[in-house]
C-alpha atoms as a PDB file:
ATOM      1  CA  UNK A   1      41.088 -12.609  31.610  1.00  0.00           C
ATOM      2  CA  UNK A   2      39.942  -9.658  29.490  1.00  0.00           C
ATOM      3  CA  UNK A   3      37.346  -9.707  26.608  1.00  0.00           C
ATOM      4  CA  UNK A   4      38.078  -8.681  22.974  1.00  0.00           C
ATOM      5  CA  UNK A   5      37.057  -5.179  22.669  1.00  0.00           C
ATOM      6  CA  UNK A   6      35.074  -6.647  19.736  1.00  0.00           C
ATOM      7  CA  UNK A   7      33.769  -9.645  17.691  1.00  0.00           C
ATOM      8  CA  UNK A   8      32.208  -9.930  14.375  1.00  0.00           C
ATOM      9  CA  UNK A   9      29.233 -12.143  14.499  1.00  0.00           C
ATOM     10  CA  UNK A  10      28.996 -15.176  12.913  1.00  0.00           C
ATOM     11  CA  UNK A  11      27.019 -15.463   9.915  1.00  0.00           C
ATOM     12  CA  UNK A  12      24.498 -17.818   8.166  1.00  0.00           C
ATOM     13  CA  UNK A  13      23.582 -18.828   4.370  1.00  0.00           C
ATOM     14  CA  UNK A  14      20.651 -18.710   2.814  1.00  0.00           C
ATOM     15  CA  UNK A  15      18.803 -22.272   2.251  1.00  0.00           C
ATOM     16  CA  UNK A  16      15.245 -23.938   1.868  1.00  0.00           C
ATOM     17  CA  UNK A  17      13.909 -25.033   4.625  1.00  0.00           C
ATOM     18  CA  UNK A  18      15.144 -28.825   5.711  1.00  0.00           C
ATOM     19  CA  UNK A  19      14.773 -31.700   8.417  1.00  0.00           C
ATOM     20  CA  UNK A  20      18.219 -32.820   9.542  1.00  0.00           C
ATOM     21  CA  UNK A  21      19.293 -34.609  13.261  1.00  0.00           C
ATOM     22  CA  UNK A  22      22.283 -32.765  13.141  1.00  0.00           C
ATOM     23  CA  UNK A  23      20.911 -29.250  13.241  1.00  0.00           C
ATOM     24  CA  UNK A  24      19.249 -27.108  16.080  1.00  0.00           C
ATOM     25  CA  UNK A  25      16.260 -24.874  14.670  1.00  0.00           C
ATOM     26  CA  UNK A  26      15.256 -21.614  15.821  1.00  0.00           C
ATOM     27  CA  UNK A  27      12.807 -18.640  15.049  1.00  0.00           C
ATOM     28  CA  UNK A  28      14.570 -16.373  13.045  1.00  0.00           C
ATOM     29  CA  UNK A  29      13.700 -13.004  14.943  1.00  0.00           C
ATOM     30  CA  UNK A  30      13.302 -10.174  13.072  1.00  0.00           C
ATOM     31  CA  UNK A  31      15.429  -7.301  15.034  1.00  0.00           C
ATOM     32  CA  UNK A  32      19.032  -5.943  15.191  1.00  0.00           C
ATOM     33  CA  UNK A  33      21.774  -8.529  15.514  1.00  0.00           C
ATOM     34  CA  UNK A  34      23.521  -7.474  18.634  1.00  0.00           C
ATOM     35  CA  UNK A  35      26.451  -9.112  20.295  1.00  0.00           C
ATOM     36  CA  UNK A  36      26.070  -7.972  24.859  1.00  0.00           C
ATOM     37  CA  UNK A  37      29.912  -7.434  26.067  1.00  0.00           C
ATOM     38  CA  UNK A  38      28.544  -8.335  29.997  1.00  0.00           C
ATOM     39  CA  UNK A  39      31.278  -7.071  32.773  1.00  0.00           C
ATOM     40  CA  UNK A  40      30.384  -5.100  35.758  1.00  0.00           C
ATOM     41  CA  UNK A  41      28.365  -3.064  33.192  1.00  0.00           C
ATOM     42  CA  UNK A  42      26.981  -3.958  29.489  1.00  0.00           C
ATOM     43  CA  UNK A  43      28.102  -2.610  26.408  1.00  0.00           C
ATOM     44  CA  UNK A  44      25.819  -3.825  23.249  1.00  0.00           C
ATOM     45  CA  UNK A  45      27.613  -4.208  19.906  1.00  0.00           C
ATOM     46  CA  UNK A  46      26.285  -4.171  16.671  1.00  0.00           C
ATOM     47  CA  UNK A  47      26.497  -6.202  13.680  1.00  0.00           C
ATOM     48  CA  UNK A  48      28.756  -3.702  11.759  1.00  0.00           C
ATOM     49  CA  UNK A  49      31.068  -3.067  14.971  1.00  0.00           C
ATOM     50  CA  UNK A  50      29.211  -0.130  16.683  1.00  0.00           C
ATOM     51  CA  UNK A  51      28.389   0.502  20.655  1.00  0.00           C
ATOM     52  CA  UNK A  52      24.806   1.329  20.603  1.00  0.00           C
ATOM     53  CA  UNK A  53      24.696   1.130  24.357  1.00  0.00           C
ATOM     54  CA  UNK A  54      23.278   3.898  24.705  1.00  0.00           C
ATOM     55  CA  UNK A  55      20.103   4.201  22.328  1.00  0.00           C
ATOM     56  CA  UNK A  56      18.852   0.852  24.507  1.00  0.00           C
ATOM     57  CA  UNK A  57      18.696   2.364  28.327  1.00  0.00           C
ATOM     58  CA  UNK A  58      16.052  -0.748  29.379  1.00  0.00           C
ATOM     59  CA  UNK A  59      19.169  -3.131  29.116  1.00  0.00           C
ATOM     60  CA  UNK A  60      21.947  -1.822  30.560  1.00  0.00           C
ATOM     61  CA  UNK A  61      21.336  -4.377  33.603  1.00  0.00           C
ATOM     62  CA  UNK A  62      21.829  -7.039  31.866  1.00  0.00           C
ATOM     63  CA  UNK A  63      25.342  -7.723  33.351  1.00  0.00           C
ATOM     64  CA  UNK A  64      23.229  -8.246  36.214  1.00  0.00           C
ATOM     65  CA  UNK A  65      21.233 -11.193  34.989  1.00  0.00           C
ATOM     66  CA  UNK A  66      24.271 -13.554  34.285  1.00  0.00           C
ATOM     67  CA  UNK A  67      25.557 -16.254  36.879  1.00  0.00           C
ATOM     68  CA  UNK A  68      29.238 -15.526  35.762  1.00  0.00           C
ATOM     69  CA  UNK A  69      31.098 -12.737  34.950  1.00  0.00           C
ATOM     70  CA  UNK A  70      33.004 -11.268  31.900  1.00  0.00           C
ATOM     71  CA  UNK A  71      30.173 -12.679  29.243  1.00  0.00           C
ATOM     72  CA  UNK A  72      29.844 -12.196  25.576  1.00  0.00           C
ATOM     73  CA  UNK A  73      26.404 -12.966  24.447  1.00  0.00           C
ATOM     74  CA  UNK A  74      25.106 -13.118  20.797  1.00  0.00           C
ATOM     75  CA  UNK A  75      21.504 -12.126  20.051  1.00  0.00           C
ATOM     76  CA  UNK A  76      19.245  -9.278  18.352  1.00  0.00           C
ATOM     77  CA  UNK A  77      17.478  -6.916  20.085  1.00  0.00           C
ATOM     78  CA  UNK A  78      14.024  -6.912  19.039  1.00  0.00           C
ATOM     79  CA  UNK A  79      10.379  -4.920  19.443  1.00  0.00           C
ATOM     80  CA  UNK A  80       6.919  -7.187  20.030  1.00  0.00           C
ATOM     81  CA  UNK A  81       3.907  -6.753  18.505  1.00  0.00           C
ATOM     82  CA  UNK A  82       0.859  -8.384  19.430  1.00  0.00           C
ATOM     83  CA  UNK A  83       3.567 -10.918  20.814  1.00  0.00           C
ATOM     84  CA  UNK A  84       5.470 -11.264  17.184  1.00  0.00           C
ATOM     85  CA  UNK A  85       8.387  -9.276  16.062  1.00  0.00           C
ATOM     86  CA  UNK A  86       8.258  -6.019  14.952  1.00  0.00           C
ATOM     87  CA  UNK A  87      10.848  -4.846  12.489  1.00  0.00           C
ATOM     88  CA  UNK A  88       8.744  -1.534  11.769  1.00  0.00           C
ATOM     89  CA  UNK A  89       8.250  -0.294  15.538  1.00  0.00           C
ATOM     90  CA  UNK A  90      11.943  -1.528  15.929  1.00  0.00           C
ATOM     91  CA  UNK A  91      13.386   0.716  13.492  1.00  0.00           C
ATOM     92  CA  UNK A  92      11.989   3.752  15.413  1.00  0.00           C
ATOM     93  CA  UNK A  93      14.625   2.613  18.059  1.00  0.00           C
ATOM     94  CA  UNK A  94      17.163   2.254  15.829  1.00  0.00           C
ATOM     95  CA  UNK A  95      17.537   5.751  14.424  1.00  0.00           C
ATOM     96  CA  UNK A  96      16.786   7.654  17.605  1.00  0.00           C
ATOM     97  CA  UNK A  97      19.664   9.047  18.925  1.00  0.00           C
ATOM     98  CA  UNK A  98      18.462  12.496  21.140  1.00  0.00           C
ATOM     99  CA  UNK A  99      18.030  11.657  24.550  1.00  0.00           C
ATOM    100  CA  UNK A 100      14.361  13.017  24.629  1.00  0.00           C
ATOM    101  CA  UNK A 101      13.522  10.221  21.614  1.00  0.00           C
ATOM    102  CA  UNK A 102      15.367   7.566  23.227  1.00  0.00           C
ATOM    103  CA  UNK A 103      12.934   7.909  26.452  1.00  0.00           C
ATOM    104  CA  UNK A 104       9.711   7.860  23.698  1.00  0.00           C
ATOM    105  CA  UNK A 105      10.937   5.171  22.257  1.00  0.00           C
ATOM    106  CA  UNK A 106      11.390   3.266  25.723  1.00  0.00           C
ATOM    107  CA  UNK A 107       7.933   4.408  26.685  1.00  0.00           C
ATOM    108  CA  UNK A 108       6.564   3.214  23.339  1.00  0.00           C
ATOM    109  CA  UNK A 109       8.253   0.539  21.820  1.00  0.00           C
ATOM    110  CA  UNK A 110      10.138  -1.535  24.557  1.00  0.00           C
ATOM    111  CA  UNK A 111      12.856  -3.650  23.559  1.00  0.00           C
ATOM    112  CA  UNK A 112      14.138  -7.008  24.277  1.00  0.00           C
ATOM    113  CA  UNK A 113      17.284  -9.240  23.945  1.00  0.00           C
ATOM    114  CA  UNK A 114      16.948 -12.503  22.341  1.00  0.00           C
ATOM    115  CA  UNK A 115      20.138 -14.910  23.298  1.00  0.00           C
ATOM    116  CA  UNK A 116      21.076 -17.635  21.556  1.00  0.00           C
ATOM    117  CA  UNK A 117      24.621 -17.969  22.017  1.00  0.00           C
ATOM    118  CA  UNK A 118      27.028 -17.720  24.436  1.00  0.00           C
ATOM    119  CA  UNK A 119      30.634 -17.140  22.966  1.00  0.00           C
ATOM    120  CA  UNK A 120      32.431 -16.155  26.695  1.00  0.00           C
ATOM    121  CA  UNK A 121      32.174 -16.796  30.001  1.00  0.00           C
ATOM    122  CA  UNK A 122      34.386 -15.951  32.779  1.00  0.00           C
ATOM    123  CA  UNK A 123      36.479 -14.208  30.630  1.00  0.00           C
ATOM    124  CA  UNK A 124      37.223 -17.549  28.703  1.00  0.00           C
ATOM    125  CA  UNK A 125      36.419 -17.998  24.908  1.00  0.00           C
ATOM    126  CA  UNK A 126      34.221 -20.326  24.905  1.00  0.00           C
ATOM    127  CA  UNK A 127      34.167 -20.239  20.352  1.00  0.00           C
ATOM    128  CA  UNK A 128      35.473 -23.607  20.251  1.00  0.00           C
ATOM    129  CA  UNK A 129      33.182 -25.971  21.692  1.00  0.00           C
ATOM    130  CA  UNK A 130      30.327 -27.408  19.885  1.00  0.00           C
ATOM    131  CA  UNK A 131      27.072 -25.062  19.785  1.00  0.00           C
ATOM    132  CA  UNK A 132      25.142 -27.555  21.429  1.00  0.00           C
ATOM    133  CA  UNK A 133      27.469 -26.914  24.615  1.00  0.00           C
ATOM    134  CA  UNK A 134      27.089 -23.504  24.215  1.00  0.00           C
ATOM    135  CA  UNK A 135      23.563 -23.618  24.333  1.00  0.00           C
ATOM    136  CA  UNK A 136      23.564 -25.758  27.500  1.00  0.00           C
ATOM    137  CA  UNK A 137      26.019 -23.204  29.395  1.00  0.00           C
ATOM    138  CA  UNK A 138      23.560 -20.554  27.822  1.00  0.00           C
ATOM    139  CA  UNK A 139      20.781 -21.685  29.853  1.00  0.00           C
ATOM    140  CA  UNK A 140      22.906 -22.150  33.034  1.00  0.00           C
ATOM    141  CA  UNK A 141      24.013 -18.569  33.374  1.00  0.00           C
ATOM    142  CA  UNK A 142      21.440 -16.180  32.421  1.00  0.00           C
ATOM    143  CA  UNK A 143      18.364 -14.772  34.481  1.00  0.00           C
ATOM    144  CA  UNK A 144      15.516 -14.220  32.292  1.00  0.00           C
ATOM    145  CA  UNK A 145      13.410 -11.366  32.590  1.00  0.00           C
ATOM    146  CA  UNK A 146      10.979  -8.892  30.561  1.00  0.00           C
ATOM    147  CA  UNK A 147      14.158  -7.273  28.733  1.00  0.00           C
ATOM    148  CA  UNK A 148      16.274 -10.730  28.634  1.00  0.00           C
ATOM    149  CA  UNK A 149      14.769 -13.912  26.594  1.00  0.00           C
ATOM    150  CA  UNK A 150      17.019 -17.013  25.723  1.00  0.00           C
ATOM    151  CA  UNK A 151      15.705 -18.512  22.651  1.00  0.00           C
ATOM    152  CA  UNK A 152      14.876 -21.648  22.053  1.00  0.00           C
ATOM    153  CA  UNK A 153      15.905 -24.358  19.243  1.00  0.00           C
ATOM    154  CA  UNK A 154      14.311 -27.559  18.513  1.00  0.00           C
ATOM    155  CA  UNK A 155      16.407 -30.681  17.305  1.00  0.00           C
ATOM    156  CA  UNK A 156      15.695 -32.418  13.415  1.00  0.00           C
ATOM    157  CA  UNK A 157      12.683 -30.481  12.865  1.00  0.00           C
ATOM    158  CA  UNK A 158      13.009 -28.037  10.702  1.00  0.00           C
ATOM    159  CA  UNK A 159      10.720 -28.282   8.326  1.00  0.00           C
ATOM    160  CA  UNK A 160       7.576 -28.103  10.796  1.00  0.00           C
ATOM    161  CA  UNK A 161       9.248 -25.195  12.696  1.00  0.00           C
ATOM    162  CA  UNK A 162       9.232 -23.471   9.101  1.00  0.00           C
ATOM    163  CA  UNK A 163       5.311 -24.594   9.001  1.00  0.00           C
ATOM    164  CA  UNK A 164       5.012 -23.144  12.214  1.00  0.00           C
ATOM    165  CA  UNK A 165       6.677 -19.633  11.340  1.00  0.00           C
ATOM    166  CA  UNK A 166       4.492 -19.336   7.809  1.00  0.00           C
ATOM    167  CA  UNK A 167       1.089 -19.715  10.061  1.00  0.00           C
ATOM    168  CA  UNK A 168       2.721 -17.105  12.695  1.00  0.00           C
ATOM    169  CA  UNK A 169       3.516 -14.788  10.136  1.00  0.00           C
ATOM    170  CA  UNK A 170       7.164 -14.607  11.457  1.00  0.00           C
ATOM    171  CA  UNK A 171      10.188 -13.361   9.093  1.00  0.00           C
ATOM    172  CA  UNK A 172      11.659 -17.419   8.730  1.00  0.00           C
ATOM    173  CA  UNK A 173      14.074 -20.329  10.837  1.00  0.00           C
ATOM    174  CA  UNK A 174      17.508 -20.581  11.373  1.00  0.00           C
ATOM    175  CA  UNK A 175      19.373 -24.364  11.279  1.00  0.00           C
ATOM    176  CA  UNK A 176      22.724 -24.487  12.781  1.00  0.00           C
ATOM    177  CA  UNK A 177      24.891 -27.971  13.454  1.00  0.00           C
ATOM    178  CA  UNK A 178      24.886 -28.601  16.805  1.00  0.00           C
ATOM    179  CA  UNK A 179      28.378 -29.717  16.628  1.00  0.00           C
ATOM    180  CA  UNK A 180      29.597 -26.564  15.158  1.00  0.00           C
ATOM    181  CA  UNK A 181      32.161 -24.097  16.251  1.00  0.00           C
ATOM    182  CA  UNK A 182      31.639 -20.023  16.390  1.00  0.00           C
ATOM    183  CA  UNK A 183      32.989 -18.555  13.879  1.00  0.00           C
ATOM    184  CA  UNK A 184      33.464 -14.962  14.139  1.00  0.00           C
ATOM    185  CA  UNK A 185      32.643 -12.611  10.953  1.00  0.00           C
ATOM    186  CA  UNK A 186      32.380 -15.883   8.724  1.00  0.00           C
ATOM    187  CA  UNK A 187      29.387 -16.703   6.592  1.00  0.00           C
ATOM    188  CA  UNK A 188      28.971 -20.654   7.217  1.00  0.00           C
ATOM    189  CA  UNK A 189      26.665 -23.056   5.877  1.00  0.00           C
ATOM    190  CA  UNK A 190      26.945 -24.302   9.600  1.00  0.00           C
ATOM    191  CA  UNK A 191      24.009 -21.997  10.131  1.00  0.00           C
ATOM    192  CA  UNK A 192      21.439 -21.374   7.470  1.00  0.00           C
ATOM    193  CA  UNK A 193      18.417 -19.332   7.022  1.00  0.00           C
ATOM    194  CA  UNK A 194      14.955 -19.975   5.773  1.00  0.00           C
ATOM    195  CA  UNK A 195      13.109 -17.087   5.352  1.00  0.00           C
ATOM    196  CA  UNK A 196       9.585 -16.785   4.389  1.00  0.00           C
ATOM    197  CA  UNK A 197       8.971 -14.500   1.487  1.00  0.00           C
ATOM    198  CA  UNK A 198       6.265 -12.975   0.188  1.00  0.00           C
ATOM    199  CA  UNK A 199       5.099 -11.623  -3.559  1.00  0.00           C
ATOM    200  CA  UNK A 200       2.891  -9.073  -5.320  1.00  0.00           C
ATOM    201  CA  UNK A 201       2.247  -7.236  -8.549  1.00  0.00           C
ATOM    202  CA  UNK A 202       2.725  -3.704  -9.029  1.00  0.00           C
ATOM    203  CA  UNK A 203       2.468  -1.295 -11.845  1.00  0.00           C
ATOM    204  CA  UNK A 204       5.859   0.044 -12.585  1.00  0.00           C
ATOM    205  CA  UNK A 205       5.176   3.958 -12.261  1.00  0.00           C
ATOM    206  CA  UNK A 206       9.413   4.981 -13.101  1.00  0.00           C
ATOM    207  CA  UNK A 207      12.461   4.630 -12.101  1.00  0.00           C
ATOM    208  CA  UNK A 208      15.515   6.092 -10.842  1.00  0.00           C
ATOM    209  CA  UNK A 209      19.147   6.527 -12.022  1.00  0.00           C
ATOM    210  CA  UNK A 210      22.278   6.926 -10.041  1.00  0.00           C
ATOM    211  CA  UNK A 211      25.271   8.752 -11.655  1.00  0.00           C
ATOM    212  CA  UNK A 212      27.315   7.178  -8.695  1.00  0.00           C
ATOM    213  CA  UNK A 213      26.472   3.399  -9.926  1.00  0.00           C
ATOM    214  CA  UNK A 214      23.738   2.111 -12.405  1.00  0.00           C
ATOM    215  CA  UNK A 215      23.472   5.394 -14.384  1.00  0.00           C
ATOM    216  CA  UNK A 216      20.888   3.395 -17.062  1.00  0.00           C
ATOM    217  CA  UNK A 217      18.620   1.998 -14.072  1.00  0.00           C
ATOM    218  CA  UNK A 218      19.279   1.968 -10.191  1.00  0.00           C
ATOM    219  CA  UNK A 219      15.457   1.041  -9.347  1.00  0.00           C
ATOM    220  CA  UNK A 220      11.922   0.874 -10.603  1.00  0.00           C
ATOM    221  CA  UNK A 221       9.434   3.026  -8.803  1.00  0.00           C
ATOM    222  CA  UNK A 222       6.631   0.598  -7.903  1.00  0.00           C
ATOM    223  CA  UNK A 223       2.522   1.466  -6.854  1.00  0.00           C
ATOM    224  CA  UNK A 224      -0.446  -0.080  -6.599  1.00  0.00           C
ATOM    225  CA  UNK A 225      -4.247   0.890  -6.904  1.00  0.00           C
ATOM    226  CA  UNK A 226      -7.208   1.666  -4.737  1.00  0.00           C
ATOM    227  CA  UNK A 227     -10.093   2.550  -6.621  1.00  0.00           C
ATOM    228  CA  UNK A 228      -8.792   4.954  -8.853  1.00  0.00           C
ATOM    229  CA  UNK A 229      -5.790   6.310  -6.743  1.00  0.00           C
ATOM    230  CA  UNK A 230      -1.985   4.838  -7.354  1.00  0.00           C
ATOM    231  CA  UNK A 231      -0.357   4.628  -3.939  1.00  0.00           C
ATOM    232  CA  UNK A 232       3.558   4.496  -4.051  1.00  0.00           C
ATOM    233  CA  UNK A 233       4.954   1.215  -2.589  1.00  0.00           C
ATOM    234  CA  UNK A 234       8.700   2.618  -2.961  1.00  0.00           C
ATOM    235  CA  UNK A 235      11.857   1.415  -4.882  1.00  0.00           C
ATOM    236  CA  UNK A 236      12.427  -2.146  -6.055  1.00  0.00           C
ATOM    237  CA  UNK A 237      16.435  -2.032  -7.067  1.00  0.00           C
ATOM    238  CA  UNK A 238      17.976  -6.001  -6.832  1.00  0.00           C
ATOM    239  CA  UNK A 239      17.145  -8.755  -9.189  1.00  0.00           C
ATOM    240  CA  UNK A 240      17.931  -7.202 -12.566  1.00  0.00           C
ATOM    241  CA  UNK A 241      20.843  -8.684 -14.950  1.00  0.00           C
ATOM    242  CA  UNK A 242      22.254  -6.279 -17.471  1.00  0.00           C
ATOM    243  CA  UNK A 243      19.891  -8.045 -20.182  1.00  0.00           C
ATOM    244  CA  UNK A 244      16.837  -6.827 -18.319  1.00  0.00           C
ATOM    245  CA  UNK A 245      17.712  -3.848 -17.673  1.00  0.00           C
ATOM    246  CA  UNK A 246      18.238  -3.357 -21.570  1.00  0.00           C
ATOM    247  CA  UNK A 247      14.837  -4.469 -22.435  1.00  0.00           C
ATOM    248  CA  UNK A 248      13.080  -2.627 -20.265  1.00  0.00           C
ATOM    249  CA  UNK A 249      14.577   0.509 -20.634  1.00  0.00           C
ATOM    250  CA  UNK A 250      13.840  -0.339 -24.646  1.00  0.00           C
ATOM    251  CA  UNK A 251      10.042  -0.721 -23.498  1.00  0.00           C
ATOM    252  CA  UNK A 252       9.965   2.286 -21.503  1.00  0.00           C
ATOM    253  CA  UNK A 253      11.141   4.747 -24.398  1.00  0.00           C
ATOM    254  CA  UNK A 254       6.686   5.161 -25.645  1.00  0.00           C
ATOM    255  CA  UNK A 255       5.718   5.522 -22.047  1.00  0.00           C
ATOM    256  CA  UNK A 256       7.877   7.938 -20.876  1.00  0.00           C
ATOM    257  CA  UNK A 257       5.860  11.438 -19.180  1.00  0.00           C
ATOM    258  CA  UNK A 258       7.019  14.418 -17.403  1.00  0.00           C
ATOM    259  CA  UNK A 259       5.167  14.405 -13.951  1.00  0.00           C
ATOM    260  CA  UNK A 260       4.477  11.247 -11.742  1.00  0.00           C
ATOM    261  CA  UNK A 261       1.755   9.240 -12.404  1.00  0.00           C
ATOM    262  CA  UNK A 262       1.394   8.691  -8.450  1.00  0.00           C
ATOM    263  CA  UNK A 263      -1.493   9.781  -6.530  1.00  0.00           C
ATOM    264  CA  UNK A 264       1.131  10.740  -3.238  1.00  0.00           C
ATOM    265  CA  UNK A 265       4.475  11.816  -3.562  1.00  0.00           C
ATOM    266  CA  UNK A 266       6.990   9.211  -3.762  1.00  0.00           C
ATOM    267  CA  UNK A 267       8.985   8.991  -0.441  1.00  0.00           C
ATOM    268  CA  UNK A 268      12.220   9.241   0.125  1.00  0.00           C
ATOM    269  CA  UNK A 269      11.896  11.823  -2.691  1.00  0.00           C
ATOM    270  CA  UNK A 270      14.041  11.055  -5.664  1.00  0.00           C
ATOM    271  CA  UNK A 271      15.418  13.971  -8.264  1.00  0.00           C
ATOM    272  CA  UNK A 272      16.797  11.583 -10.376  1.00  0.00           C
ATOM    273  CA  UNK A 273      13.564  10.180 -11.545  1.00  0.00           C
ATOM    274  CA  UNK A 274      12.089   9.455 -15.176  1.00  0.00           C
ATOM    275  CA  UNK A 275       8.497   9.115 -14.666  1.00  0.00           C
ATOM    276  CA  UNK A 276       6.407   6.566 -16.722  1.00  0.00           C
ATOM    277  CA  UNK A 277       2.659   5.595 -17.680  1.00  0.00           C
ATOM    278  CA  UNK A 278       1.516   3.169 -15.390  1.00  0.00           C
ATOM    279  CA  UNK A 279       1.137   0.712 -18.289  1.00  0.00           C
ATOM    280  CA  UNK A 280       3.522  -2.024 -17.476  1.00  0.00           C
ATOM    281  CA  UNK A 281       3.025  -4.509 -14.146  1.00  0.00           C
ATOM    282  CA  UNK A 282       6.037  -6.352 -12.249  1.00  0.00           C
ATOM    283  CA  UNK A 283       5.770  -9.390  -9.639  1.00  0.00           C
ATOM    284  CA  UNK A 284       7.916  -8.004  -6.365  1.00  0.00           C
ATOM    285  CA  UNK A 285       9.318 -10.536  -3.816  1.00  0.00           C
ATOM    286  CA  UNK A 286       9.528  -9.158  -0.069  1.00  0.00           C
ATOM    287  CA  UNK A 287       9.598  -9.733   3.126  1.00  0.00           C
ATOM    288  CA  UNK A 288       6.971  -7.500   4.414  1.00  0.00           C
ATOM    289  CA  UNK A 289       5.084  -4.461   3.946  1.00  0.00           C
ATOM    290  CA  UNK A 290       6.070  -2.099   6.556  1.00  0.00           C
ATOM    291  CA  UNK A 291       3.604   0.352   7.724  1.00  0.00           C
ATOM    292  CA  UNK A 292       4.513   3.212   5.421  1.00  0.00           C
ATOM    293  CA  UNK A 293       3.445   0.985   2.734  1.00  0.00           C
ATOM    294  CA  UNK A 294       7.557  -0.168   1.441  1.00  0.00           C
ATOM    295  CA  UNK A 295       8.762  -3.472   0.956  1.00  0.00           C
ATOM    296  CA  UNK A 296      11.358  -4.829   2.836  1.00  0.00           C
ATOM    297  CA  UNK A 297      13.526  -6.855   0.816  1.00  0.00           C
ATOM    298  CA  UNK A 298      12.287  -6.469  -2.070  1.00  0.00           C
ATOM    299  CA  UNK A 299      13.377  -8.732  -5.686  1.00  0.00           C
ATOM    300  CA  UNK A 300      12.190  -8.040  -8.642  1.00  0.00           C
ATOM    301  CA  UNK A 301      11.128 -11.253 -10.539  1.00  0.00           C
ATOM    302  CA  UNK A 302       9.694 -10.321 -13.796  1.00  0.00           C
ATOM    303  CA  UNK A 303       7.412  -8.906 -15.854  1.00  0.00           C
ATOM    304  CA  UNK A 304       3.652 -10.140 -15.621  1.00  0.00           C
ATOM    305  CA  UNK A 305       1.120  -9.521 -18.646  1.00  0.00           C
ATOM    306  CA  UNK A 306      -1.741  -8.445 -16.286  1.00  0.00           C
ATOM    307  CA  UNK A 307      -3.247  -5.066 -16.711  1.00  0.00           C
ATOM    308  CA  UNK A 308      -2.201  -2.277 -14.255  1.00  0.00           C
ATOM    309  CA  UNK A 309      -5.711  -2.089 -12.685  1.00  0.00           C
ATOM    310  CA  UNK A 310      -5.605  -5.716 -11.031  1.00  0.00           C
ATOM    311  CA  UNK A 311      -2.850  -4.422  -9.410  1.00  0.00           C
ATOM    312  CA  UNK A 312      -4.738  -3.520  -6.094  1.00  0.00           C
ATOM    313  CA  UNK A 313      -3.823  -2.970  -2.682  1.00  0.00           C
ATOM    314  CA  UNK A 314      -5.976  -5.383  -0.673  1.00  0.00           C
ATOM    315  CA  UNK A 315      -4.078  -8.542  -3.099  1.00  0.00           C
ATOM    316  CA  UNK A 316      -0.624  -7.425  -1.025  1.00  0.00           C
ATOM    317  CA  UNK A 317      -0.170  -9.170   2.320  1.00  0.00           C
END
């Protein structure tokens, strides 16, 4: 039997963490959802339909490391650091395309492929059965190696695998019902995330407009200090109702100044920026500073009556 030329992934909701005994519980890895396509050669899939094949050279053998034949795996490809994921060294991977980056990026930031589902084998959809099944034939066909790495899932415990992930510093857990079905481009409360966020204050520096959608206020233009320099920590643009957005463009009118306040240029650069006195101070959530000092994820949460000096950069983790 032939496989579907593609498959949208399955896809969880957002939850707190919880104990249950009729949920698996994973690491949630922190890398590029990826669906393998295994024949008598692999073709990798992304989460949005694309072959990326060929940005990821070091597994194109994985077709080799399966018992059977005519697989579809479900995974993310992933980049360690000091043996935890890296979404920062990953996304050097993702955007090279050249052939002479591709072979840096090999050299420097290997990959590897998480599995944790198997959705056909032998050419036969295997969607249907229960995920703990899945699981089981998982483990029975595939050949770990250094590129290949099934990943593992604990029963009931979800809360201290949570526990667990907070101490590693890792992005969160997944739970999914181990009597569940694949479901293919649904979002299911089958599976649910838990992901471990972080927040900071920062001194609101601007923000931006976009004629193409929020023409009042797309984002605020965050920084923080060390000593007396105010380091960019890029755009903050989800969390704000309409309400907000009213009052703080009404407390932004006395502040407002033609040149940035910023000690480095903002980057990406922005021309549709009003610039502001670095007066008023917002609490961020995120995921993680990234090593060009931005904030994945980030949610605005609020206003904070702190002054803009206690704003400093050793307080952000």
């Amino acid at each position: 039997m032939k496989l579907p030329l593609q498959i949208s992934p399955m896809l969880a909701i957002a939850a707190e963490p919880f104990n249950s005994p009729d949920y698996l519980f994973e690491i949630k890895w922190d890398g590029l959802r990826c669906l393998a396509f295994l024949t008598d050669t692999t073709r990798l899939q992304s989460r949005n339909l694309r072959d990326i094949s060929f940005q990821y050279p070091e597994l194109t053998t994985l077709h080799q490391k399966v018992h059977k034949t005519n697989t579809i795996l479900d995974g993310e490809i992933i980049v360690l650091e000091a043996g935890k994921p890296s979404f920062f060294r990953l996304q050097s991977r993702m955007h090279a395309t050249s052939e002479q980056s591709i072979k840096y990026g090999m050299r420097k930031h290997p990959v590897i492929y998480m599995a944790f589902d198997l959705l056909y084998s032998e050419g036969k959809s295997l969607m249907h059965l229960p995920l703990y099944e899945r699981q089981e034939l998982l483990y029975s066909i595939l050949i770990p190696n250094q590129h290949l790495v099934i990943s593992q899932a604990i029963p009931e415990q979800g809360l201290s695998l949570y526990s667990q992930a907070v101490k590693l510093g890792l992005e969160g857990i997944i739970g999914k019902e181990k009597n569940s079905p694949y479901l293919p481009g649904k979002r299911s409360p089958a599976w649910q995330k838990s992901r471990i966020t972080k927040s900071a204050n920062f001194v609101i520096c601007g923000y931006t407009t976009n004629p193409k959608g929020r023409e009042d206020l797309s984002a605020l233009i965050i920084g923080a200090y060390t000593g007396q320099d105010l380091l960019p920590y890029g755009l903050v643009g989800t969390g704000f109702s309409q309400a907000e957005i009213d009052y703080l463009l009404n407390l932004f009118k006395p502040l407002l100044i033609n040149k940035s306040c910023l000690t480095k240029p903002l980057y990406p650069p922005s021309h549709r920026v009003q610039w502001l006195q670095p007066q008023l101070v917002c609490e961020v959530e995120y995921l993680e500073v990234t090593g060009d000092h931005h904030l994945r994820h980030p949610f605005y949460k609020g206003l904070r009556k702190i002054e803009a000096k206690e704003c400093q950069i050793d307080l952000i983790k």
